[in-house]
Protein backbone atom coordinates (compact mmCIF):
# COMPACT_ATOMS: atom_id res chain seq x y z
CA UNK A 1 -18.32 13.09 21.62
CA UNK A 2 -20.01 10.43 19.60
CA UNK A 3 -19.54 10.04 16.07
CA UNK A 4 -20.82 7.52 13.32
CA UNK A 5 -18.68 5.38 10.97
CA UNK A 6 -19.69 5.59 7.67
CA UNK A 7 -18.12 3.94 3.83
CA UNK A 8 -16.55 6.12 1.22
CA UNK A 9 -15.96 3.60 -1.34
CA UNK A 10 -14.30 0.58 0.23
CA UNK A 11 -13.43 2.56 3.33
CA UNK A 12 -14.74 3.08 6.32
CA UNK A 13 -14.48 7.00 7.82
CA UNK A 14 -15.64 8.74 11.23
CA UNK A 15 -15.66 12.63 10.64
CA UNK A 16 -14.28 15.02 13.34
CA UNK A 17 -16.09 18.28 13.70
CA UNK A 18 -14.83 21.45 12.50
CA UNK A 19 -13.99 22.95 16.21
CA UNK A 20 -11.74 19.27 16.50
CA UNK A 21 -10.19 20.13 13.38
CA UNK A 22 -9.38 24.06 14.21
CA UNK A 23 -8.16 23.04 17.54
CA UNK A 24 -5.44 20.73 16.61
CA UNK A 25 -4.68 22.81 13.71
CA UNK A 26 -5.39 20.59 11.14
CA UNK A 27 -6.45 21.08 7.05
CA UNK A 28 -7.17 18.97 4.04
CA UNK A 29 -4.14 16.89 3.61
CA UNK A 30 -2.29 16.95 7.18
CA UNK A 31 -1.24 13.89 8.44
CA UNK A 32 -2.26 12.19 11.51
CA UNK A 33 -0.74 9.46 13.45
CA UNK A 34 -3.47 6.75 14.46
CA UNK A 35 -2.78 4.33 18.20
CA UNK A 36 -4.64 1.57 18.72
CA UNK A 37 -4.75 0.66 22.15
CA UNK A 38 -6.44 -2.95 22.27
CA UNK A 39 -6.19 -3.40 25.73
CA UNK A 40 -9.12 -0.19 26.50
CA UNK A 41 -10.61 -1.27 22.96
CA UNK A 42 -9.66 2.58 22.00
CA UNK A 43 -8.32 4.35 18.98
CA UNK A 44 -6.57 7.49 19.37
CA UNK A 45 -5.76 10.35 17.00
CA UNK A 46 -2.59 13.19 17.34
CA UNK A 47 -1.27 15.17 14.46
CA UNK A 48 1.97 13.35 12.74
CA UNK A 49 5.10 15.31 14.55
CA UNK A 50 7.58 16.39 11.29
CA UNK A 51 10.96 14.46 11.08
CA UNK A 52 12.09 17.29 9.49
CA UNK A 53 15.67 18.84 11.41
CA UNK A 54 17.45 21.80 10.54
CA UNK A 55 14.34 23.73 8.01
CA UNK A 56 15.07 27.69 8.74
CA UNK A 57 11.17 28.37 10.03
CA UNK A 58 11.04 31.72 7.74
CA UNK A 59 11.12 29.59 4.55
CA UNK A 60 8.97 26.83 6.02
CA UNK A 61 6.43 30.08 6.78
CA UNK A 62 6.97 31.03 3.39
CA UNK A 63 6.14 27.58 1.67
CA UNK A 64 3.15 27.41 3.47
CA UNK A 65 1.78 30.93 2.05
CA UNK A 66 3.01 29.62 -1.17
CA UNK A 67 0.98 26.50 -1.41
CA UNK A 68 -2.29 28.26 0.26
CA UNK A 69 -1.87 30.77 -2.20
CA UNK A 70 -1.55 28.65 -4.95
CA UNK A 71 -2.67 24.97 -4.19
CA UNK A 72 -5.44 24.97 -6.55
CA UNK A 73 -2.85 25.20 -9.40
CA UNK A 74 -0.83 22.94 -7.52
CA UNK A 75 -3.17 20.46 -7.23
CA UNK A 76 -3.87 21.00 -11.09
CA UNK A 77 -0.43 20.12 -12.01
CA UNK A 78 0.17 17.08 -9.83
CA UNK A 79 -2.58 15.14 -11.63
């Protein structure tokens, strides 16, 4: 797939395409994990793997209903 590179601000940003996106699972704010190979003159893109040991998954499944629910307010109170 080819993309373009574009600025935001002093940035410069190459979109991914909403079927990328929903097949790796991804959403506004996930992390990402960027690999340059400069050998092959390639970049290349996986989702960040958590560090995170020991989380019981029923709470982690509840946070994440929590903060979809309510990460408009969230995001309201962090600023």
């Amino acid at each position: 797939m080819i993309r373009k590179v574009f600025k935001v601000e002093n940035n410069l940003v190459v979109s991914l395409p909403k079927e990328t996106i929903d097949l790796l699972g991804l959403h506004e704010g996930s992390e990402i994990e960027v690999t340059v190979d400069t050998g092959a003159r390639r970049i290349l893109l996986s989702p960040a793997k958590a560090n995170v040991v020991d989380i019981d998954t029923e709470f982690a499944r509840q946070l994440d209903e929590f903060i979809a629910l309510y990460r408009p307010v969230l995001e309201a109170l962090a600023k």
